[in-house]
N, C-alpha and C. Protein backbone atom coordinates (compact mmCIF):
# COMPACT_ATOMS: atom_id res chain seq x y z
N UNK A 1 23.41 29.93 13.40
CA UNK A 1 22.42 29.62 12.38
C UNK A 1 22.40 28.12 12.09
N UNK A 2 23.42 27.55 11.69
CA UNK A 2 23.68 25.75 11.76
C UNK A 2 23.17 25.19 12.92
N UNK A 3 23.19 26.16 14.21
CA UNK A 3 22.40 25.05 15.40
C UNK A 3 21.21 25.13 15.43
N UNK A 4 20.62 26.43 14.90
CA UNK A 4 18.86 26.67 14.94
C UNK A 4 18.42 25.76 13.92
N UNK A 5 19.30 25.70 12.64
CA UNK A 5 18.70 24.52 11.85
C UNK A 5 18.55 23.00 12.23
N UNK A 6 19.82 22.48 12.90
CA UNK A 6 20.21 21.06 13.06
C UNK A 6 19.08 21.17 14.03
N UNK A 7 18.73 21.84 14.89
CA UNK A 7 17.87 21.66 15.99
C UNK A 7 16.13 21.60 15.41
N UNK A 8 16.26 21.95 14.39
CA UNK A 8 14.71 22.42 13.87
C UNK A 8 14.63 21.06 13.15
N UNK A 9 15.64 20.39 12.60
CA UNK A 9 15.66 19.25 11.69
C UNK A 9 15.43 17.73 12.45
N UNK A 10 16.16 17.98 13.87
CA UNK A 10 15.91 17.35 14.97
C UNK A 10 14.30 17.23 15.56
N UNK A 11 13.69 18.44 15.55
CA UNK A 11 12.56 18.23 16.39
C UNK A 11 11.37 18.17 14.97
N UNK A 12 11.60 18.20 13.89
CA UNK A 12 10.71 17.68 12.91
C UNK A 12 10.80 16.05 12.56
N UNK A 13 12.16 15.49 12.70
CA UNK A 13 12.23 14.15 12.90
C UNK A 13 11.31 13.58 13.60
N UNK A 14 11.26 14.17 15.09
CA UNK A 14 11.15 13.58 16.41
C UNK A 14 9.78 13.49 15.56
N UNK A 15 9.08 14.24 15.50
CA UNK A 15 7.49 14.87 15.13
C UNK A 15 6.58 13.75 14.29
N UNK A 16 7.79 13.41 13.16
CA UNK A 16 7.44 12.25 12.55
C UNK A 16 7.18 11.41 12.79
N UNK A 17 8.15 10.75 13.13
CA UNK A 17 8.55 9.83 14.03
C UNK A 17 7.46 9.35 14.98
N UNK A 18 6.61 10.17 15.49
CA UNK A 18 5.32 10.50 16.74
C UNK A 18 4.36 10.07 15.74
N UNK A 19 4.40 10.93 14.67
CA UNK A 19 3.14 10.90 13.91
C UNK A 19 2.97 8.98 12.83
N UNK A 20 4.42 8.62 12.73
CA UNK A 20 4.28 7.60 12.52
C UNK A 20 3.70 6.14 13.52
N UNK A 21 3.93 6.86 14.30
CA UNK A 21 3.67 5.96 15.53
C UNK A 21 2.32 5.91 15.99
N UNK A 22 1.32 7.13 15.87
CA UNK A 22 0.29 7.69 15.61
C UNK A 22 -0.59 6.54 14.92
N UNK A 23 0.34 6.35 13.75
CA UNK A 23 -1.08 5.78 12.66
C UNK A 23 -0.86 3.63 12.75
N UNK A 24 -0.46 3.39 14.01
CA UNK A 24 -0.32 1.93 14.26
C UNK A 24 -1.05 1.84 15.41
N UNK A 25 -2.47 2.53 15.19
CA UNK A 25 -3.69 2.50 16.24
C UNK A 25 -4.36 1.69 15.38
N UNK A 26 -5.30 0.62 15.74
CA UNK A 26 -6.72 0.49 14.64
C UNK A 26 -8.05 0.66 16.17
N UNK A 27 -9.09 1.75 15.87
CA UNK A 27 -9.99 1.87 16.63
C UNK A 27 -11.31 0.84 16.27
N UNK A 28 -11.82 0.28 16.75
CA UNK A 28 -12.88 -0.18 17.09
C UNK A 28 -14.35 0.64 17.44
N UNK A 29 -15.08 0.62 16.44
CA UNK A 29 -16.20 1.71 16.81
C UNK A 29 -17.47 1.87 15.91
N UNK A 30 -18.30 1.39 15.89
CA UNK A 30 -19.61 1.13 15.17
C UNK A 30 -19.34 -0.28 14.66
N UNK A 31 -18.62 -1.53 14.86
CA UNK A 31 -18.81 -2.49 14.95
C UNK A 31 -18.07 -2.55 13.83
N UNK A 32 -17.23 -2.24 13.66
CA UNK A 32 -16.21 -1.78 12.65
C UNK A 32 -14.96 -1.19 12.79
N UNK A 33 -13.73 -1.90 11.99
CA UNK A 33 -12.26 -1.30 12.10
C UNK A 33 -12.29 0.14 11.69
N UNK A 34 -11.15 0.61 12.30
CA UNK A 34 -11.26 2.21 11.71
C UNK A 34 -10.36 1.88 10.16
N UNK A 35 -9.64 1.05 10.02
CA UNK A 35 -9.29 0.75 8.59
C UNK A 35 -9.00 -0.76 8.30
N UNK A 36 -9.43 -0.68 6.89
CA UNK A 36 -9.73 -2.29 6.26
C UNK A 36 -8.48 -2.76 6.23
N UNK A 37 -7.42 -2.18 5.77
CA UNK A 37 -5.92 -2.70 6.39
C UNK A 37 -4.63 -2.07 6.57
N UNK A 38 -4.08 -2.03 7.08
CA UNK A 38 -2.63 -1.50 7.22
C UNK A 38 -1.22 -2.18 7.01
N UNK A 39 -0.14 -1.73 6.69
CA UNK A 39 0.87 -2.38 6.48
C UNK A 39 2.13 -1.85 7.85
N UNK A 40 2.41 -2.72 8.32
CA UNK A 40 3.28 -2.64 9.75
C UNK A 40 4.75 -3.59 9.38
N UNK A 41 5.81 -2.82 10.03
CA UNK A 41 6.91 -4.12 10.12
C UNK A 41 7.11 -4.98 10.79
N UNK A 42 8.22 -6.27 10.44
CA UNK A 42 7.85 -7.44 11.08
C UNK A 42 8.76 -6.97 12.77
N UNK A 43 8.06 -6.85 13.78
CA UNK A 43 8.07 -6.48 15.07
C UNK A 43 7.89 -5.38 14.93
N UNK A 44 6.73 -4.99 14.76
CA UNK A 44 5.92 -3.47 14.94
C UNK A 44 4.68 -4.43 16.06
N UNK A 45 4.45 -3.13 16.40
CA UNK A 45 3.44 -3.40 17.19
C UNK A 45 2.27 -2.20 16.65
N UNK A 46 1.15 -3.11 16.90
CA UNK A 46 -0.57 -2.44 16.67
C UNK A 46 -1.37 -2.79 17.45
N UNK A 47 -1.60 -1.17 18.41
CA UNK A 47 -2.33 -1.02 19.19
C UNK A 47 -4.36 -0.99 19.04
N UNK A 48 -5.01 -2.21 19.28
CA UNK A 48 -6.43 -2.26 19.42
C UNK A 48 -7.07 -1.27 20.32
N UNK A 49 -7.87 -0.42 20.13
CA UNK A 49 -8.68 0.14 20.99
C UNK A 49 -10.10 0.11 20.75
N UNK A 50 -10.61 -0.50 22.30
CA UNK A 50 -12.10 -0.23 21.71
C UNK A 50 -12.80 1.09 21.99
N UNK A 51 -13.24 1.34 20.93
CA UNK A 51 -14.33 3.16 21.41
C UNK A 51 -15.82 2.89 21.14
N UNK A 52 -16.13 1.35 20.84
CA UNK A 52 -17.40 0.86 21.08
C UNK A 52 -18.29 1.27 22.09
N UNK A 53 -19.07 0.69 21.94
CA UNK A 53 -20.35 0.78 22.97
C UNK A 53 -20.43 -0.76 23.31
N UNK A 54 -20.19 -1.35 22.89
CA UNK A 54 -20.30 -2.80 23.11
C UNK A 54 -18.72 -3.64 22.93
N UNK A 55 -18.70 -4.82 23.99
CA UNK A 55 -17.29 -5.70 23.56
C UNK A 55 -16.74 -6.73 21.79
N UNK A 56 -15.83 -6.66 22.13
CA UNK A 56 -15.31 -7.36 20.67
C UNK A 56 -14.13 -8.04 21.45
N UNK A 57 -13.83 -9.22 20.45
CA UNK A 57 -12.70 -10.31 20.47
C UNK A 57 -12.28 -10.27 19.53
N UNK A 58 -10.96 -10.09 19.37
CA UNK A 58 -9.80 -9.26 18.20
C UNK A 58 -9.24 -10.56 18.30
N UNK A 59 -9.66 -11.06 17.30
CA UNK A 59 -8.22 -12.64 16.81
C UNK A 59 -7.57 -12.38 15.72
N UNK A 60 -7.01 -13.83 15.42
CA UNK A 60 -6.51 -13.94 13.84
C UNK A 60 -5.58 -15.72 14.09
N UNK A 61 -6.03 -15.96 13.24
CA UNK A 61 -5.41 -17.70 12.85
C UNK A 61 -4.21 -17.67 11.90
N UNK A 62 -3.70 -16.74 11.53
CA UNK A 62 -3.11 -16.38 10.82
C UNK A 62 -1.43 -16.90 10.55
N UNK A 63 -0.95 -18.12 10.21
CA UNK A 63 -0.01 -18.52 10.82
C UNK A 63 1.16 -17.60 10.83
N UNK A 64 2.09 -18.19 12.21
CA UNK A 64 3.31 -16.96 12.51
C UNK A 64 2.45 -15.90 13.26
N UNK A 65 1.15 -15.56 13.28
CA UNK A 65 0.77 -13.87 13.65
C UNK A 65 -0.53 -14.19 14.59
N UNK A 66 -0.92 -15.73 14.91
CA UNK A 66 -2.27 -16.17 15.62
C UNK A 66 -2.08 -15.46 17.05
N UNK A 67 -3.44 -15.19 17.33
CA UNK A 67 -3.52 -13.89 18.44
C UNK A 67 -4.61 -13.86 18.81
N UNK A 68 -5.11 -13.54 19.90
CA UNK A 68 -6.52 -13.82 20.74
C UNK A 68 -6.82 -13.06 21.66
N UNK A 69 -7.02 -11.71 21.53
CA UNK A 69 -7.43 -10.64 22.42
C UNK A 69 -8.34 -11.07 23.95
N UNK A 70 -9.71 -11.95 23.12
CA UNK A 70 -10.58 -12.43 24.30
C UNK A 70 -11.53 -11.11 24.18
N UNK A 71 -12.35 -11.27 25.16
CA UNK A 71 -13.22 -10.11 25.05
C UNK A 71 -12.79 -8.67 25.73
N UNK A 72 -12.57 -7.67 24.93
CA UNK A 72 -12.04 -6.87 25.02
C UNK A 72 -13.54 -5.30 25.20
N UNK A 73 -13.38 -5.60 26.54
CA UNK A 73 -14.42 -4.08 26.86
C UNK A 73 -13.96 -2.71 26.36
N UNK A 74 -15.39 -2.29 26.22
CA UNK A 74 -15.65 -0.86 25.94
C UNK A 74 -14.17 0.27 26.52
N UNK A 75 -13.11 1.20 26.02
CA UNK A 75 -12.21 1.55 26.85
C UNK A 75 -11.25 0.70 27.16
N UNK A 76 -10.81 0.19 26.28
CA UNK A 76 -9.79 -0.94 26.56
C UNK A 76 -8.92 -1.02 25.37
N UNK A 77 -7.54 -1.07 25.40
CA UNK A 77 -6.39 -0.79 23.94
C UNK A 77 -5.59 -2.58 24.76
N UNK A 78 -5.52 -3.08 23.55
CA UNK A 78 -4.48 -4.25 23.80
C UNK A 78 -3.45 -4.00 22.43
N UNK A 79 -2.17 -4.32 22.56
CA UNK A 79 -1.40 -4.19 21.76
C UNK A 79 -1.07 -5.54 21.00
N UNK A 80 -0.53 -5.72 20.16
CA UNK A 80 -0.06 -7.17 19.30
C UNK A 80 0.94 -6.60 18.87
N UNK A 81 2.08 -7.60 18.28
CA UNK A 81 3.40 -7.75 17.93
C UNK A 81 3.25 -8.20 16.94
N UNK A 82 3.73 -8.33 15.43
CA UNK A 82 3.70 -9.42 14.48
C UNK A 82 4.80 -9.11 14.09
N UNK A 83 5.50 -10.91 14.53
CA UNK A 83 6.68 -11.63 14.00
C UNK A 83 6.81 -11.72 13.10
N UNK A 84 5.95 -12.51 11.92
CA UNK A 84 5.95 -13.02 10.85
C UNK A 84 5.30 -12.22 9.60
N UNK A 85 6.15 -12.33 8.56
CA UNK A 85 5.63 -11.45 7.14
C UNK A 85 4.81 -12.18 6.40
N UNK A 86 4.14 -11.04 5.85
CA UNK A 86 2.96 -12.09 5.28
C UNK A 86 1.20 -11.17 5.33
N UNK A 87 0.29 -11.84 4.98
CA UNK A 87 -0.46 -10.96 5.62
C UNK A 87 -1.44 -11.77 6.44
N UNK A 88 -2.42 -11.17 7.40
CA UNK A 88 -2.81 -11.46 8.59
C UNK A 88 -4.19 -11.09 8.65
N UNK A 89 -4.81 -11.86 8.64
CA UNK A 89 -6.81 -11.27 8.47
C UNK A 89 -6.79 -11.77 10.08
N UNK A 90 -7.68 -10.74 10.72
CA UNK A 90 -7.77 -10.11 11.76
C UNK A 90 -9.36 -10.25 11.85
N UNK A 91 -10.03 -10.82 12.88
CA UNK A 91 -11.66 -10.82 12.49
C UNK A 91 -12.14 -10.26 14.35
N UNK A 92 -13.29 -10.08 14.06
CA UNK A 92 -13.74 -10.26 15.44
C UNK A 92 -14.78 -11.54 15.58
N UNK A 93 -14.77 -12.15 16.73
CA UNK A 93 -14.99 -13.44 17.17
C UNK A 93 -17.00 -12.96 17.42
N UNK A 94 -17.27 -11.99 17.83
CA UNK A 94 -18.93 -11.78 18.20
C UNK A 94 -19.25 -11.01 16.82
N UNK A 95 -18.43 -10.02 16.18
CA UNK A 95 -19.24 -9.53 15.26
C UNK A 95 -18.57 -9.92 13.56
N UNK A 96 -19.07 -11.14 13.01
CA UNK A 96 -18.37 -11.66 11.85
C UNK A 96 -18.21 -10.36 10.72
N UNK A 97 -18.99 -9.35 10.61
CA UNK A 97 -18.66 -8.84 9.46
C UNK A 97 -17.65 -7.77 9.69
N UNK A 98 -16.77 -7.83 11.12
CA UNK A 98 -15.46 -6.68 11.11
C UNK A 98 -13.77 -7.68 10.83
N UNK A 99 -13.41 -7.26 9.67
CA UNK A 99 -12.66 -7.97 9.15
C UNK A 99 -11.52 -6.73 8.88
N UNK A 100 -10.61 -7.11 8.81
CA UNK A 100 -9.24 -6.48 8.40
C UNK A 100 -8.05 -7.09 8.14
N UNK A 101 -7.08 -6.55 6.97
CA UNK A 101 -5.89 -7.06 6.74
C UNK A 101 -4.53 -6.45 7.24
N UNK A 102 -3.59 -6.95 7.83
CA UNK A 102 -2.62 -6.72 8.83
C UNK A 102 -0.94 -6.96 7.55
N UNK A 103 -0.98 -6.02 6.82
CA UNK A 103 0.67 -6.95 6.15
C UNK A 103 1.55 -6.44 6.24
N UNK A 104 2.59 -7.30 7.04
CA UNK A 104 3.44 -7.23 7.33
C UNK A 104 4.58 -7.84 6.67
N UNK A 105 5.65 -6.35 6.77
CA UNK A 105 6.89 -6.93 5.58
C UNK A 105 8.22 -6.48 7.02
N UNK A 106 8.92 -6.59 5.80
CA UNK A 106 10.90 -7.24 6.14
C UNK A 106 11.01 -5.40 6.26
């Protein structure tokens, strides 16, 4: 009975764990972030995907966190790292009104 539990406690971890990992996507899609901002740790990584119909350029000037995707086609995930705490406005370079905040803590 102690191993069916430890084992059940084990694979609900794991689960989490997945599902946390899950939500350090931001999608790209009607010319728009799928969220206005998220909070990540300092060396987390956040995965860009575009599900557009059209390309976007995922930057940010952001010191410690400056980053430059480039034009990033339709079907295409680039990942980023952020080193530095703080927070991080994230724009796209062709469409000015997709904006997002990136903050990152300790």
């Amino acid at each position: 009975m102690r191993q069916l539990a430890l084992t059940a406690l084990i694979i609900f971890a794991g689960l989490t764990v997945g599902a946390l990992a899950a939500d350090l996507t931001i999608h790209q899609q009607g010319r728009k972030f799928s969220s206005e901002s998220i909070t990540v740790k300092t060396g987390q990584t956040l995965k860009f995907v575009n599900d557009d119909s059209v390309p976007h350029n995922i930057y940010s000037v952001s010191s410690g966190n400056e980053f430059n995707l480039g034009s990033q086609a339709p079907g295409i995930s680039t990942e980023v790292t952020f080193t530095e705490t703080g927070e991080v406005q994230v724009l796209c370079a062709i469409h000015p009104r997709m904006k997002m905040t990136v903050k990152v803590t300790d």
